[in-house]
Protein backbone atom coordinates (compact mmCIF):
# COMPACT_ATOMS: atom_id res chain seq x y z
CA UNK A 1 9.66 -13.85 2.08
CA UNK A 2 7.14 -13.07 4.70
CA UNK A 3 7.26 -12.99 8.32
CA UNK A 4 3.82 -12.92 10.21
CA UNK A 5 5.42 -12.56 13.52
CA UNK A 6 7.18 -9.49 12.35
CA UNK A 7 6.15 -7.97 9.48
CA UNK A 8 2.85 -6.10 9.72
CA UNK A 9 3.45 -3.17 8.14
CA UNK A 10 4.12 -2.64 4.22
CA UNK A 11 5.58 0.59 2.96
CA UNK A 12 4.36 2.09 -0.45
CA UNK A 13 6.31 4.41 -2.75
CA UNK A 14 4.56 5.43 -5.59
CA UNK A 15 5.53 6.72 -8.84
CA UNK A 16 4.05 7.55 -12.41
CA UNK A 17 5.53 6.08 -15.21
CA UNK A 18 6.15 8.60 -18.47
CA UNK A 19 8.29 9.72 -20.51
CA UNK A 20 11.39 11.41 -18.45
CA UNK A 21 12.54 11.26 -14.70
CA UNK A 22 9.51 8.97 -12.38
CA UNK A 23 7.60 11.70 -10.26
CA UNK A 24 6.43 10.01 -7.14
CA UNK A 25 2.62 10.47 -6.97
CA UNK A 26 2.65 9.38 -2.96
CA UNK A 27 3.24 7.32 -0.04
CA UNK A 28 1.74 5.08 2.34
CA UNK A 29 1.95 2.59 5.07
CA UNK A 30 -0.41 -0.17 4.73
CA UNK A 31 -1.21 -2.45 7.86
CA UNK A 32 -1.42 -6.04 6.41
CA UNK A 33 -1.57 -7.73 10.38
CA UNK A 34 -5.31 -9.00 9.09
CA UNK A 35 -3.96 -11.13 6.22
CA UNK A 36 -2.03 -13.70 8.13
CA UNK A 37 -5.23 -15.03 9.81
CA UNK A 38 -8.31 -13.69 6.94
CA UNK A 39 -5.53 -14.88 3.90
CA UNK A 40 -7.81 -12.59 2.18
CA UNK A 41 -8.09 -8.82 1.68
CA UNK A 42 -9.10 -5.69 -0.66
CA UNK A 43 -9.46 -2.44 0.49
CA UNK A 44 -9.22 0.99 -1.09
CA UNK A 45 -6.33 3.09 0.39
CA UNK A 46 -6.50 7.34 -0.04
CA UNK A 47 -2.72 8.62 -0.77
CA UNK A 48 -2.52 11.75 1.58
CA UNK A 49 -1.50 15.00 0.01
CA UNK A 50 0.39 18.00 1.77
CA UNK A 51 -2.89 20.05 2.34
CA UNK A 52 -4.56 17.28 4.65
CA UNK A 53 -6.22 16.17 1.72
CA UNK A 54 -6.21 13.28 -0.34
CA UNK A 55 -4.54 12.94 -3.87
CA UNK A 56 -6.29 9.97 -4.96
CA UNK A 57 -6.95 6.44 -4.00
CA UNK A 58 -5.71 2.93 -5.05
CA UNK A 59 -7.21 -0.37 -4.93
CA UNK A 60 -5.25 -3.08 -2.91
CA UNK A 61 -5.78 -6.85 -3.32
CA UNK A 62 -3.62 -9.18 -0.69
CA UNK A 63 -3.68 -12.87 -0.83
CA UNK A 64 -1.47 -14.72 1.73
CA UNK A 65 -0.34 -18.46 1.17
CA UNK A 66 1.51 -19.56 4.33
């Protein structure tokens, strides 16, 4: 369940999925305060990597249904 009063933030843990132990490829926190009132949103989101780089990006798709 959803709260729109007090959840705003979503926390993502990434991992790959192979053969042996799951390496986690990243993390990120995701602000998803737009959704509540747009219902509606896709963005691309970089995973940040230890050098101040980026590993990589992934494509997010929220749809909200109060």
């Amino acid at each position: 369940n959803v709260n729109p009063s007090t959840d705003k933030i979503l926390h993502l843990r990434l991992s790959d999925d192979d053969v042996g132990a799951d390496e986690v490829i990243g993390a990120v926190d995701v602000d998803i305060s737009n959704i509540y009132k747009d219902f509606y949103e896709e963005r691309w989101v970089s995973l940040p990597a230890k050098n101040n780089k980026t590993d990589g990006e992934i494509r997010l798709v929220f749809e909200y249904f109060p």
